[in-house]
Structure formats: structure tokens, C-alpha cells
Protein backbone atom coordinates (compact mmCIF):
# COMPACT_ATOMS: atom_id res chain seq x y z
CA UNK A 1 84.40 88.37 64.50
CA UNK A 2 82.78 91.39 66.62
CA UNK A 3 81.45 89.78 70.02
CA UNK A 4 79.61 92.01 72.59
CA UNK A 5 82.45 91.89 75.76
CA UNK A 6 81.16 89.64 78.73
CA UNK A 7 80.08 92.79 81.11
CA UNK A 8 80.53 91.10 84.47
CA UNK A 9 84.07 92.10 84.44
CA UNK A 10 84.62 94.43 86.56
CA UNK A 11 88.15 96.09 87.79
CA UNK A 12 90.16 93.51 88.34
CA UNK A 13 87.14 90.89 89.87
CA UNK A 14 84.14 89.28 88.06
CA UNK A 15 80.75 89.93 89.48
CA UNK A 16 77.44 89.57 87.90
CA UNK A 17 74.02 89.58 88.83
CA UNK A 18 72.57 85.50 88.48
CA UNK A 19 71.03 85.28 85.02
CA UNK A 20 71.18 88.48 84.02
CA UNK A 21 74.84 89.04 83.03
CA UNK A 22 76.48 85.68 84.88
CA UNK A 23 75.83 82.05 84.98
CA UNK A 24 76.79 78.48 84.46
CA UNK A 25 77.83 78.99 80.70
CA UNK A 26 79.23 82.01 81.09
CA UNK A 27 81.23 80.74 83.95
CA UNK A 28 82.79 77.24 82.18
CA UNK A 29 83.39 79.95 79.46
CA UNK A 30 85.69 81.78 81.87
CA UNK A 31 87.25 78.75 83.30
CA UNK A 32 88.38 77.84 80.08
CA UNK A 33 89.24 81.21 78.93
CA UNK A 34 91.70 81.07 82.29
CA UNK A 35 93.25 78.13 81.79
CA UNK A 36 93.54 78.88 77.82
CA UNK A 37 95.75 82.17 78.06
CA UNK A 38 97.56 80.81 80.82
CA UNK A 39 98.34 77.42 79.11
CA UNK A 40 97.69 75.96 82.37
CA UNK A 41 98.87 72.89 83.59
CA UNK A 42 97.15 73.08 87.22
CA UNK A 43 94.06 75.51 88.31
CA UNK A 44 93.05 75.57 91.67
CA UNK A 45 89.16 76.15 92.19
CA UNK A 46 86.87 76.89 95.22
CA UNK A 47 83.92 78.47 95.85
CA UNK A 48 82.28 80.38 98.99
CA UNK A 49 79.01 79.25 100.44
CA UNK A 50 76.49 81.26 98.16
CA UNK A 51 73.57 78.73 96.40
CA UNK A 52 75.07 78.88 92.43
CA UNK A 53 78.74 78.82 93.81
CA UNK A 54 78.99 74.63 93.45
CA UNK A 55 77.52 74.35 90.26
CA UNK A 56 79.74 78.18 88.84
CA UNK A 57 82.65 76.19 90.54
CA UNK A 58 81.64 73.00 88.42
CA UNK A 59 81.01 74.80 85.66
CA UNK A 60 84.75 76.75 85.62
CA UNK A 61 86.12 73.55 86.18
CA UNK A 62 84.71 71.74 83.21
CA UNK A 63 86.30 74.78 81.31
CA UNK A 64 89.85 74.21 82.40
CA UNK A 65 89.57 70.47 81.97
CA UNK A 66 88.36 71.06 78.14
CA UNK A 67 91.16 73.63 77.89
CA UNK A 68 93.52 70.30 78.41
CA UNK A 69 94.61 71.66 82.58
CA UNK A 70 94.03 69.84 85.57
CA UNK A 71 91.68 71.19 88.25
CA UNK A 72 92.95 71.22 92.03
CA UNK A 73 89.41 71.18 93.96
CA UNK A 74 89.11 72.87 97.31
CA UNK A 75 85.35 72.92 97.68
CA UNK A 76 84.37 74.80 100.27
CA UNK A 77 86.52 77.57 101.14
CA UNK A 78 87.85 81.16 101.59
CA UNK A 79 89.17 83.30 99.09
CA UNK A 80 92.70 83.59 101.05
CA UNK A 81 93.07 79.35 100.79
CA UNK A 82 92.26 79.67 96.90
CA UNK A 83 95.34 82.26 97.15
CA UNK A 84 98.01 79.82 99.63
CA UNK A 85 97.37 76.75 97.43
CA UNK A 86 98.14 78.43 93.84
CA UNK A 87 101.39 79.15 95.61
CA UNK A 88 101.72 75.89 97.59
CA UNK A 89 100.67 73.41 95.17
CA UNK A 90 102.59 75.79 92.42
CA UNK A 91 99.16 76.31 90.29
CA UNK A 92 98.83 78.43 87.25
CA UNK A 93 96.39 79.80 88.05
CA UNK A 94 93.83 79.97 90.73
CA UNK A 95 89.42 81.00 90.63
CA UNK A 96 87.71 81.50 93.48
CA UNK A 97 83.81 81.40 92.56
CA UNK A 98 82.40 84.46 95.32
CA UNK A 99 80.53 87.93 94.89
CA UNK A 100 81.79 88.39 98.45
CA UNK A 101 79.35 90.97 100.38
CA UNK A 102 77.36 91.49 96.77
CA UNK A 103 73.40 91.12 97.10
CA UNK A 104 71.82 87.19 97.54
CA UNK A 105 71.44 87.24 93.90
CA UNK A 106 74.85 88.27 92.43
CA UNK A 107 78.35 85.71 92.19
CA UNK A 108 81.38 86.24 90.68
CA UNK A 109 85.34 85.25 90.64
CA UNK A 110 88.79 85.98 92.15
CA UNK A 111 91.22 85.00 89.93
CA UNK A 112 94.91 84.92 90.50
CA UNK A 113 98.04 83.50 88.53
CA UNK A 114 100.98 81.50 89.27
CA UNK A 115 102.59 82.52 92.04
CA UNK A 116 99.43 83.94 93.81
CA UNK A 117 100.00 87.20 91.62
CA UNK A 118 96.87 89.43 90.01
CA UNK A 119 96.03 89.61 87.12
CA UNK A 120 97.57 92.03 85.13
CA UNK A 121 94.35 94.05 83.67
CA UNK A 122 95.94 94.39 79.87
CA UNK A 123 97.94 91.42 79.30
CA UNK A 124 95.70 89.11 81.53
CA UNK A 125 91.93 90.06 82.05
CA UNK A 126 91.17 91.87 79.44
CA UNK A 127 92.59 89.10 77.06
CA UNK A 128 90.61 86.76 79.15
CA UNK A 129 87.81 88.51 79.16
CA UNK A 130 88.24 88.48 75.12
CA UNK A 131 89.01 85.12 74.72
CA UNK A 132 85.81 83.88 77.16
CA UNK A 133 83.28 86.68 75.35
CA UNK A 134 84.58 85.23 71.67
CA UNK A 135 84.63 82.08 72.72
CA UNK A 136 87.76 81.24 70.12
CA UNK A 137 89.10 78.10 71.93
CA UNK A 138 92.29 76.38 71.36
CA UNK A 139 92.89 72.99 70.08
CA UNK A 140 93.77 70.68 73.15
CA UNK A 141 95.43 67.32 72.94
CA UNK A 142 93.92 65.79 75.87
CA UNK A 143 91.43 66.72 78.34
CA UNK A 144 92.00 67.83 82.06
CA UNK A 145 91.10 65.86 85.28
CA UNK A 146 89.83 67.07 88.55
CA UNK A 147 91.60 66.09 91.95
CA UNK A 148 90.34 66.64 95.68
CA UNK A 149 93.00 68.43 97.39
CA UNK A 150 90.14 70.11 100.29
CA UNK A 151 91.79 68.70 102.77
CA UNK A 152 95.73 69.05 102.35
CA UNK A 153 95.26 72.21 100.89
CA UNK A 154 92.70 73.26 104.18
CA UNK A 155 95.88 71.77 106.74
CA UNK A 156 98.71 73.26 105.13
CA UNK A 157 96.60 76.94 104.90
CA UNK A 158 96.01 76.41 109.00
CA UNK A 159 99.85 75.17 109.01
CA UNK A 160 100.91 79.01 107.17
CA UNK A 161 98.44 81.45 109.04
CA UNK A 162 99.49 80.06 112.62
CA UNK A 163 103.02 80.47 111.49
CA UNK A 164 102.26 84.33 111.81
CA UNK A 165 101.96 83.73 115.68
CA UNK A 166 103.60 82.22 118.86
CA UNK A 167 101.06 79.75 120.02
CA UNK A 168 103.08 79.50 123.36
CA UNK A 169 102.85 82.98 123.70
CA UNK A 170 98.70 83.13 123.75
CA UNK A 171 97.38 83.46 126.98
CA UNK A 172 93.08 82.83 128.10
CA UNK A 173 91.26 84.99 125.95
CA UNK A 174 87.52 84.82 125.16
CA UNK A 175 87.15 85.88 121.59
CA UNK A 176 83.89 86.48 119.63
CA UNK A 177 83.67 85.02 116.05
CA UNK A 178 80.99 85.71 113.55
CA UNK A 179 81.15 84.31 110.37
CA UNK A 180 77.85 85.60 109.00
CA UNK A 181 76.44 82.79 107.66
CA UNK A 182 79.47 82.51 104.96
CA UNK A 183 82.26 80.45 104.36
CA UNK A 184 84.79 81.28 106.99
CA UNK A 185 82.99 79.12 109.28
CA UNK A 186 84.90 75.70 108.76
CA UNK A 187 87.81 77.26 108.05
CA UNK A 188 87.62 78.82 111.35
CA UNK A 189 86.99 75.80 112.88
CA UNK A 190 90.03 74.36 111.50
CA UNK A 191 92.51 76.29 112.93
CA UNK A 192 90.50 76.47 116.27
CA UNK A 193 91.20 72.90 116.39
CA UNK A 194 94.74 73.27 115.36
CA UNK A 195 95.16 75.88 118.17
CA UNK A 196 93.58 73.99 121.06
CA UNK A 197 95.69 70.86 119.66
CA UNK A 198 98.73 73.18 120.17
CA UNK A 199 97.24 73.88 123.77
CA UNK A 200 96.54 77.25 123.15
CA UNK A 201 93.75 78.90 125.91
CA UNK A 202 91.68 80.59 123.87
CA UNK A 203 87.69 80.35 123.95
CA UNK A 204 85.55 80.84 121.19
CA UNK A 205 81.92 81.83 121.19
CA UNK A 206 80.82 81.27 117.65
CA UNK A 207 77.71 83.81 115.93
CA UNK A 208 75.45 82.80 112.64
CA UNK A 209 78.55 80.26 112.14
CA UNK A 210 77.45 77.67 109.58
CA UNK A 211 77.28 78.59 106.48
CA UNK A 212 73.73 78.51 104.65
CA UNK A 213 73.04 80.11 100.97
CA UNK A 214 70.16 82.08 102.16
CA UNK A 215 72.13 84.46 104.59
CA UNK A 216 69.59 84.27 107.40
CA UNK A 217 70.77 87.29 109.05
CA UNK A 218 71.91 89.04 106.02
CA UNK A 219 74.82 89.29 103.70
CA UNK A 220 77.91 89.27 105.18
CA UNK A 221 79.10 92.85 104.95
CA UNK A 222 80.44 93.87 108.91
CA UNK A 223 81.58 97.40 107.55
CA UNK A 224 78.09 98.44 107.22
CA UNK A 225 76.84 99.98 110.95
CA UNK A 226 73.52 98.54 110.80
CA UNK A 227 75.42 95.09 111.07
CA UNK A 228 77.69 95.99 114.03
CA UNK A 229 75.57 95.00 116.92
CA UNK A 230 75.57 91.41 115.78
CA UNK A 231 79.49 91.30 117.21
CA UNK A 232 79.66 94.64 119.29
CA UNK A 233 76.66 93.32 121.21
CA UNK A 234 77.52 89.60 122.03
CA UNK A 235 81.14 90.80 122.93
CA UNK A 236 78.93 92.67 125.51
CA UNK A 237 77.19 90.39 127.01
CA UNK A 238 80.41 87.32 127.07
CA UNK A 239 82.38 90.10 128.43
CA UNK A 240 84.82 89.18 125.67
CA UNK A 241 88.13 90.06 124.81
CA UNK A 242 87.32 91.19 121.72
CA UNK A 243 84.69 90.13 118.63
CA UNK A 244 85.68 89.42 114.72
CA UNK A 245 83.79 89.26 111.82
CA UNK A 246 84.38 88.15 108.60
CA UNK A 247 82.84 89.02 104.83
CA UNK A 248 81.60 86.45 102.93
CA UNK A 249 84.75 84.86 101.53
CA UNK A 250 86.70 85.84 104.58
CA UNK A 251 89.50 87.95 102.67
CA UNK A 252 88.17 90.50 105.33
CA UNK A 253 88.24 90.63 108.39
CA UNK A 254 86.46 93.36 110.95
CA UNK A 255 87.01 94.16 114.73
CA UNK A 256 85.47 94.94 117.73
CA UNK A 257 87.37 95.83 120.79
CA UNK A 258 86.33 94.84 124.36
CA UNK A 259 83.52 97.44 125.10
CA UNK A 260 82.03 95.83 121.73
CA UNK A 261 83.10 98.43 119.79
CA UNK A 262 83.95 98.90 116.38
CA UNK A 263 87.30 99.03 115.59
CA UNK A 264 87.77 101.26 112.16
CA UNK A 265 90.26 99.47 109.60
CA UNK A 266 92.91 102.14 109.56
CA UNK A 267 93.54 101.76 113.52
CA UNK A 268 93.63 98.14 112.85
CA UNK A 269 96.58 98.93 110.09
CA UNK A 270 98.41 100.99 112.15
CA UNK A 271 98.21 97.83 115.25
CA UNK A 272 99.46 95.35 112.47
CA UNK A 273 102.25 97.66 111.19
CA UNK A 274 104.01 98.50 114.87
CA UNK A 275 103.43 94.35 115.58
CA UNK A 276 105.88 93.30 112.33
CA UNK A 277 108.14 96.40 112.62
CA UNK A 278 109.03 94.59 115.85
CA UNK A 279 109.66 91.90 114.64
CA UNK A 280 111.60 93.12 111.48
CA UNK A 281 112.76 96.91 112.18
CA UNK A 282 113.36 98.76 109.34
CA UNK A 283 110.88 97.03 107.21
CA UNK A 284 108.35 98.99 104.31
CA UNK A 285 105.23 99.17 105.27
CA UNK A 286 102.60 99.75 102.50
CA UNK A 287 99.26 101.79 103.05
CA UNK A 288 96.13 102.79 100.91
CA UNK A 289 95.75 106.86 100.47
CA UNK A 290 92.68 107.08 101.59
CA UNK A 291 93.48 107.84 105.67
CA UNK A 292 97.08 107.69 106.53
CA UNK A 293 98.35 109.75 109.22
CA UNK A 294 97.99 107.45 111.50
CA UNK A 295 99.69 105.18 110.09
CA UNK A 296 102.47 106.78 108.98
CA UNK A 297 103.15 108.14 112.31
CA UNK A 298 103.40 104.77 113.98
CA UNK A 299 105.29 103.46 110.90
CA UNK A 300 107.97 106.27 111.05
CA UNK A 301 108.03 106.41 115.33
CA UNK A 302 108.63 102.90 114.93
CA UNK A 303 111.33 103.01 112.28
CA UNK A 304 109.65 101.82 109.34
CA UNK A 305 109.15 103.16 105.84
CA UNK A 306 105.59 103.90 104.78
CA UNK A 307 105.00 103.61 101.09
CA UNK A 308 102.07 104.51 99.80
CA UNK A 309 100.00 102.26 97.17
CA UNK A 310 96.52 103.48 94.87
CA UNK A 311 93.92 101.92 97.00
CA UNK A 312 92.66 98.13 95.92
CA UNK A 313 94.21 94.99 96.35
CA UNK A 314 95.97 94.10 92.49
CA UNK A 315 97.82 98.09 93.21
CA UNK A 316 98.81 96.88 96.87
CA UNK A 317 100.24 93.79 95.81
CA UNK A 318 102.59 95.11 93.44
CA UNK A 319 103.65 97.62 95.47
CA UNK A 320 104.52 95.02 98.31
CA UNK A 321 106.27 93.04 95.77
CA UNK A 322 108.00 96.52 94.43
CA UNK A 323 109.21 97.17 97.99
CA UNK A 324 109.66 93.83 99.68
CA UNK A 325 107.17 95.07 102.12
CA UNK A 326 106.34 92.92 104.85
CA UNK A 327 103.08 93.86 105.09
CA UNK A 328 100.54 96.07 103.54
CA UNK A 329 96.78 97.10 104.81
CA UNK A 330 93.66 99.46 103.55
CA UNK A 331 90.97 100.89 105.93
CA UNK A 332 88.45 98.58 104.45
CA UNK A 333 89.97 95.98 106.18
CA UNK A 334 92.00 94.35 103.73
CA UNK A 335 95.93 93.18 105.25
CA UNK A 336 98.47 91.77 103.04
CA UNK A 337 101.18 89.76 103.97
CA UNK A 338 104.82 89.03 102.09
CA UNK A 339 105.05 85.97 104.15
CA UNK A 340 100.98 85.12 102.66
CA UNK A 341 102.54 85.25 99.00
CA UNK A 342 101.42 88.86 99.58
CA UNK A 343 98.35 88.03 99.37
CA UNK A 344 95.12 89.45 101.70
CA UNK A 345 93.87 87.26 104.79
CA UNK A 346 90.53 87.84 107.11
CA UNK A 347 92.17 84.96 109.18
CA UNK A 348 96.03 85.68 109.75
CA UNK A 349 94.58 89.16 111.66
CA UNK A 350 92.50 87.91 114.24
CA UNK A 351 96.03 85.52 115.51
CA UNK A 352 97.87 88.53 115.23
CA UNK A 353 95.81 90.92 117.57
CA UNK A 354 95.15 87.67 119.66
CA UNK A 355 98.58 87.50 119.84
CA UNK A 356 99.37 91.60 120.86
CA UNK A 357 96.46 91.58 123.40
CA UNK A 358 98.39 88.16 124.96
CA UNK A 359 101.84 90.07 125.42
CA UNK A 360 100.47 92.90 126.57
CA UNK A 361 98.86 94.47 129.63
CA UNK A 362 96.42 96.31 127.69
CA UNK A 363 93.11 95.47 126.39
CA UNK A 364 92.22 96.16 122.70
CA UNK A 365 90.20 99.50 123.65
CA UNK A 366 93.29 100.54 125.20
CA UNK A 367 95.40 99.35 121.79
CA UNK A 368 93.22 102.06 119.82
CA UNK A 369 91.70 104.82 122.11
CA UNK A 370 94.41 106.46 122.17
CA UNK A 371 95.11 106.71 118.39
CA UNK A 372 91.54 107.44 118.08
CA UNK A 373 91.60 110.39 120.08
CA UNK A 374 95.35 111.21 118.47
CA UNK A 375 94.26 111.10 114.59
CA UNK A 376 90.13 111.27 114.27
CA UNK A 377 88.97 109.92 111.27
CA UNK A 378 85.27 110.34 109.95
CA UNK A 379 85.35 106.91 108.41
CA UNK A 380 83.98 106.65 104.38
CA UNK A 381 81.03 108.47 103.74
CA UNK A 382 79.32 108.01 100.55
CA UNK A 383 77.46 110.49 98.50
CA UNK A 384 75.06 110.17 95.70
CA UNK A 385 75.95 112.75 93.30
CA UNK A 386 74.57 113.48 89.65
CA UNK A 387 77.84 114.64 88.34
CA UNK A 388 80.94 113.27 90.57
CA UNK A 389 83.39 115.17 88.45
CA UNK A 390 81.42 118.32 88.71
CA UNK A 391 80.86 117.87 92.52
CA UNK A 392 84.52 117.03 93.93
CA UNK A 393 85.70 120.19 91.33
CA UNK A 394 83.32 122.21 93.41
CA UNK A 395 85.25 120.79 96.17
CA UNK A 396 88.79 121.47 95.15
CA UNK A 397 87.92 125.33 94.07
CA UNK A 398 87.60 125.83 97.78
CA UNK A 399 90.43 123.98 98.64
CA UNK A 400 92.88 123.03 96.65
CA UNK A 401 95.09 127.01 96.92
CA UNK A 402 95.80 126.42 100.63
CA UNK A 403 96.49 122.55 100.55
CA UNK A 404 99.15 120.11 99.52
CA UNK A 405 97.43 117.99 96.69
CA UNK A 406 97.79 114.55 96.18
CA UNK A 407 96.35 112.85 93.33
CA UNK A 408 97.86 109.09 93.36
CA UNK A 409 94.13 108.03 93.74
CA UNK A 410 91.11 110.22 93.66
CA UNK A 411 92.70 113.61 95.34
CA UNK A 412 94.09 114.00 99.11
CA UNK A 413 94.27 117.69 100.08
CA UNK A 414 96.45 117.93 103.37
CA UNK A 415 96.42 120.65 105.90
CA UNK A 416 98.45 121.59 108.94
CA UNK A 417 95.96 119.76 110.89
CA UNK A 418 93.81 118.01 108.84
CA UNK A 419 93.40 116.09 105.44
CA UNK A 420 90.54 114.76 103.24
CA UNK A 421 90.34 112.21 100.44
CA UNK A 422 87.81 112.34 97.68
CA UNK A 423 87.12 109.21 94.98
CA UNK A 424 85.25 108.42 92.48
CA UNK A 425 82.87 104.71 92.49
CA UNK A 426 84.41 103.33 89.52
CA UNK A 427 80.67 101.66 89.56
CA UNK A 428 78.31 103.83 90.64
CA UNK A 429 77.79 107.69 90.43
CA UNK A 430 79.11 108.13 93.94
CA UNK A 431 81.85 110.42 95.65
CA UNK A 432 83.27 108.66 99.01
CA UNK A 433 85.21 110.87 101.00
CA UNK A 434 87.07 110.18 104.15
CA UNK A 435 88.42 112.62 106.32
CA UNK A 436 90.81 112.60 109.16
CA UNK A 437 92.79 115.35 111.60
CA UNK A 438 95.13 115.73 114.03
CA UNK A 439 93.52 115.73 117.13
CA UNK A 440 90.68 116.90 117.56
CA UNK A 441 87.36 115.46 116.33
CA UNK A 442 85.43 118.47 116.26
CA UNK A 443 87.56 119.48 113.22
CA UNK A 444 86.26 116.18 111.80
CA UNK A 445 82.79 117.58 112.09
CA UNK A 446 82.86 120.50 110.81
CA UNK A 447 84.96 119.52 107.67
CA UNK A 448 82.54 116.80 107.02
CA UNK A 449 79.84 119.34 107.14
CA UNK A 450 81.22 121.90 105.28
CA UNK A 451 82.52 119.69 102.10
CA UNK A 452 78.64 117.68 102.55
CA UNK A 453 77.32 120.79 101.37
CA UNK A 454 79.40 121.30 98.48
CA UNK A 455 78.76 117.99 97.14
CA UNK A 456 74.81 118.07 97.48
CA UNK A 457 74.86 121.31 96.13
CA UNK A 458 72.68 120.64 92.77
């Protein structure tokens, strides 16, 4: 039988534009095609708080329950609670129906397996992704049933995250929280709740907080600048602490420090990193290749090992389980924890730097400046190129005789006193390139400049 492949796999994720190459069918068709391969007993299943996510979640849980498995409903939730209650409730598998920061009109699915692992893309998705285009179902003996578990599951998550911090330790902070209209909201809530319960002084001042299908102020996607002011400025004008803000399933988590500034994701990996190195000296410490001096100079000042991963979140995992790491984090804001199943969280971050600011004398601008001004980093800049093989060769021609060349994901050229990254979209005809220096941001400048040129050059 020769079946066209179901194209809203993507690496490692499903997303799909509504209708077009994802919906209902093709969503009980994965649930099934889950629960099939992994002969599951017990699927967990949530959703995030875009309009088609009930009825997908529905949907994938008709699937596993006509694949004979039992569906453990969360409802409402974050991709991170999908994650602790496949390894709490000790699920085969787990889906969590979300396209994330996609456009209004795309969904999709996080799927993990038992044990809170990724999928491995051979032996797992790709046979999925067979078994759900070809729709060649098994034989069942009996079908599955579905079971609320929304509200254990959502108190033993708050239970695990505020294990990452010393509630007696927090001191009065006014923090800024801006959920974007997605599904962190009541999540957040919970543990607020759990943390004034616990007596802990902290004051929340809540932005676009429910969560509503239409995105009202605009898809949940802090990273991009255009979005910044909706934290930066309220932090402002509270005189905050300091301002989060979360992606749409929350697996993400953003930050801006007390001027109302944001806080690039590589400082924010190097903060986390010298915080569990305390508390565990000697431990690995895993890191994406895309900026990393930084990092590895706290890391190694500190003690730790730095071990570097290929960026995304199924090649950071293993590594962390490879290592034992205790925790691993990428610039886009992703953090990993060993004691999270090493799994990602957009909530056990915000405790943590609550946490640091609360044992500390300094304030978070003081946390960062310093490594700002220390290792510069241009942040990710995109370019739209016709030919992205063609246009980072062009690149490396110029560069590559003087420099120490790393090609563990994309290529890293390092300097004496500066570095640059350049990948490949595995989606789009795009170059991103991020690069960073040792003191010094007019180096940044001028870098960026200089390799800009080379990869506009038609």
C-alpha cells in the first residue's frame, strides 16, 4: 500500500496549518497511531488554549481509546505538566495538542514517551508518522476509557516546580507576569496560590492573563522585539522587580530585568547554571552551540563541566541524560532540568531567578549587565536567502583559514576575540546567525555588518 506521508510532521513536533494539512481526523489518526506503536496502556493528553485544541485533544483521545489505552485527561494546560504527569502517573506516552507561538490558524502536538523521553525520530516518529498516514490499525481487544486527572496532575506539577526553590528563603518582590493570552495563565495562578499559602511575599501584577483563542494582543511569541514593551513597559511603570513572559504553551519562558529590559536567553543560561553549580559543584552543565562563551566561562569559574548539545530540545535531552547533567538551557529560552525528568519548563525559571534576586543584594540588571558588557552577543538575526548553502559557503571562504571550526550544528567559527554561528531553517530558506565577542560590542557590529553583506550578496 503506497500512502502519501501525513506532512505536518515536522522535526521532532507536529504542526499544521487548520484544514489544510491538520485537523480532527488527522489528529484521532495520530492519537491512535501513538498509542498503537507504543502498545500503550496509559496516554496522558492536554491541550493549550488555541480554538481547535479541545476538539484535536478529543479527537487524539478517541484514537488511543480505539487503540485499546486509557487516556489520562489534563484539559487545560502547559506543555511542561503534559511532560511531569507521563512521568508521575508512569504514562506511555504523553500528547500535548499546541502549535505554540505558530500563526492563529496553525495547531499541532508534543509528544513524549514513557518516562517523559522524546521521541526517537527513526524508531518512534517516523513509524508513527507511517502507521497514522497508512492508517493500518491493530486489532484491539477492548476499548480505552478516559479519566480526569486535571486536578491531581495540576497539584502535584505545582508540588515539583516549587521543589526547585526555598519558599522561606523569598523575600517581597513585585514580579510582572504576562501570559499572553495563552495557557500559562491558570497554571500560574496555581502555584501563586500555593506560594502565598506557603507565606511567601511575593506580588504579582498579572498582563493579557486569561486565556482566550483569539489572542487579543497577538500570539504569544515574547522573543520577537515588537512584543517586548508589553512586559518591559509595565515593569516600568510598577517599578517591578522584574517582568516574565511566557509562549503559548509555557515551555518558554522570557525575562525582563528591573529597568524593563529584555533579558537575552543565553544570560539567563548562564544565571541558571552558576545557581545549581551551587548547589551541586562539580555538576555538567549542558548548552546549545549557538552562543556559548558566556556560559562556559561561568560554568568552568564556577567548577562545572560544560557539555555541549546540537541545538533543540529531543538533542538536549539526551545529552542531559548522557551526562547526568543537572541542568541544560538554549538562548531561545528553553531550560531543562534532571530533577523535571529532564524535561523543559517556562515555570520552574521564574522561582529560580525569584529565588537568586531574594538572596542577593543585587537586582536582576545588576545579575546580567555585567555579563552583557563581558561577552556581547548580537542576538539571532535571520536572513532570507535564495540559496542558504551557497550564502553561508560565501561566508566560510572568508573565514573559515583563520578560525577554529565547529560544525556540531550549522558551523561556529571562533576567534581570539570573537565567534559566530551560522544555521540553516530546517523550514524555511533562511540563514540565522548569532554572533558574540569578548568584550567589546563594537566588534559585534561590525562582524554583523560585514558577514550581512556576504549573505545578501545575490
Amino acid at each position: 500500500m503506497t500512502t502519501n506521508l501525513l506532512s505536518c510532521f515536522k522535526a521532532y513536533d507536529i504542526r499544521g496549518e487548520i484544514g489544510v494539512n491538520i485537523d480532527q481526523d488527522i489528529a484521532y489518526r495520530i492519537g491512535r497511531a501513538v498509542a498503537q506503536h507504543f502498545k500503550a496502556k496509559r496516554v496522558v493528553v492536554g491541550f493549550d488554549a488555541r480554538e481547535t485544541s479541545p476538539d484535536f485533544a478529543g479527537a487524539v483521545a478517541r484514537g488511543v481509546c480505539e487503540a485499546g489505552g486509557d487516556v489520562l485527561s489534563l484539559g487545560l494546560c502547559g506543555t511542561e505538566e503534559m511532560y511531569w504527569a507521563v512521568t508521575e502517573f508512569e504514562a506511555c506516552a504523553g500528547i500535548e495538542v499546541t502549535a505554540s507561538h505558530n500563526p492563529i490558524n496553525y495547531n499541532g502536538m508534543k509528544i513524549v514517551k514513557s518516562g517523559s523521553r522524546p521521541l526517537d525520530d527513526v524508531a518512534d516518529f517516523q513509524l508513527i508518522r507511517k502507521i497514522a498516514s497508512e492508517q493500518s490499525w491493530s486489532d484491539v481487544g477492548s476499548r480505552g476509557e478516559i479519566r480526569d486527572i486535571s486536578r491531581d496532575a495540576r497539584e502535584k506539577f505545582v508540588g515539583r516546580v516549587l521543589e526547585f526553590v526555598d519558599v522561606g528563603q523569598l523575600k517581597p518582590l513585585r514580579i510582572v507576569i504576562n501570559s499572553g493570552n495563552g495557557a500559562a495563565g491558570p497554571t500560574f495562578d496555581a502555584i501563586a496560590d500555593r506560594l502565598t499559602h506557603l507565606g511567601a511575599p511575593l506580588e504579582f501584577i498579572r498582563v493579557h492573563h486569561d486565556p482566550d483563542a483569539t489572542f487579543p494582543n497577538g500570539i504569544p511569541n515574547p522573543l520577537l522585539p515588537e512584543n517586548h514593551a508589553a512586559t518591559g513597559d509595565v515593569v516600568r511603570l510598577h517599578y517591578a522587580d522584574f517582568g516574565v513572559a511566557f509562549d503559548g504553551d509555557f515551555d518558554r519562558c522570557f525575562f525582563f530585568d528591573d529597568e524593563g529590559k529584555f533579558v537575552p536567553g543565553e544570560y539567563v543560561v548562564g544565571l541558571l547554571a552558576a545557581m545549581f553549580l551551587k548547589k551541586e559543584p562539580g555538576a555538567k552543565i549542558v548548552h546549545d552551540p549557538r552562543v556559548i562563551w558566556n556560559t562556559i566561562d561561568i560554568v568552568g569559574s564556577l567548577g562545572g563541566q560544560p557539555v555541549q548539545s546540537k541545538t533543540g530540545h529531543a538533542f538536549i535531552k539526551q545529552a542531559m541524560r548522557n551526562e547526568r547533567a543537572i541542568y541544560g538551557g538554549e538562548m531561545s529560552a528553553h531550560h531543562y532540568f534532571r530533577d523535571f525528568a529532564y524535561c523543559d519548563s517556562g515555570m520552574i525559571p521564574w522561582v529560580l531567578i525569584a529565588e537568586l534576586i531574594s538572596s542577593s543584594d543585587k537586582t536582576l540588571s545588576e545579575w546580567v549587565t555585567d555579563r552583557f558588557e563581558k561577552f556581547p552577543s548580537s542576538g539571532e538575526i535571520n536572513f532570507t536567502v535564495p540559496d542558504a548553502d551557497m550564502a553561508i559557503a560565501r561566508v566560510l571562504d572568508c573565514y573559515k583559514a583563520d578560525a577554529t571550526v565547529d560544525a556540531m550544528d550549522g558551523v561556529s567559527l571562533s576567534f581570539k576575540d570573537w565567534r559566530f554561528n551560522l544555521r540553516k531553517s530546517n523550514t524555511e530558506p533562511l540563514v540565522r546567525l548569532n554572533v558574540e565577542s569578548r568584550g567589546g560590542a563594537d566588534v559585534i557590529k561590525s562582524r554583523v555588518t560585514k558577514i550581512s553583506s556576504m549573505l545578501n550578496h545575490e
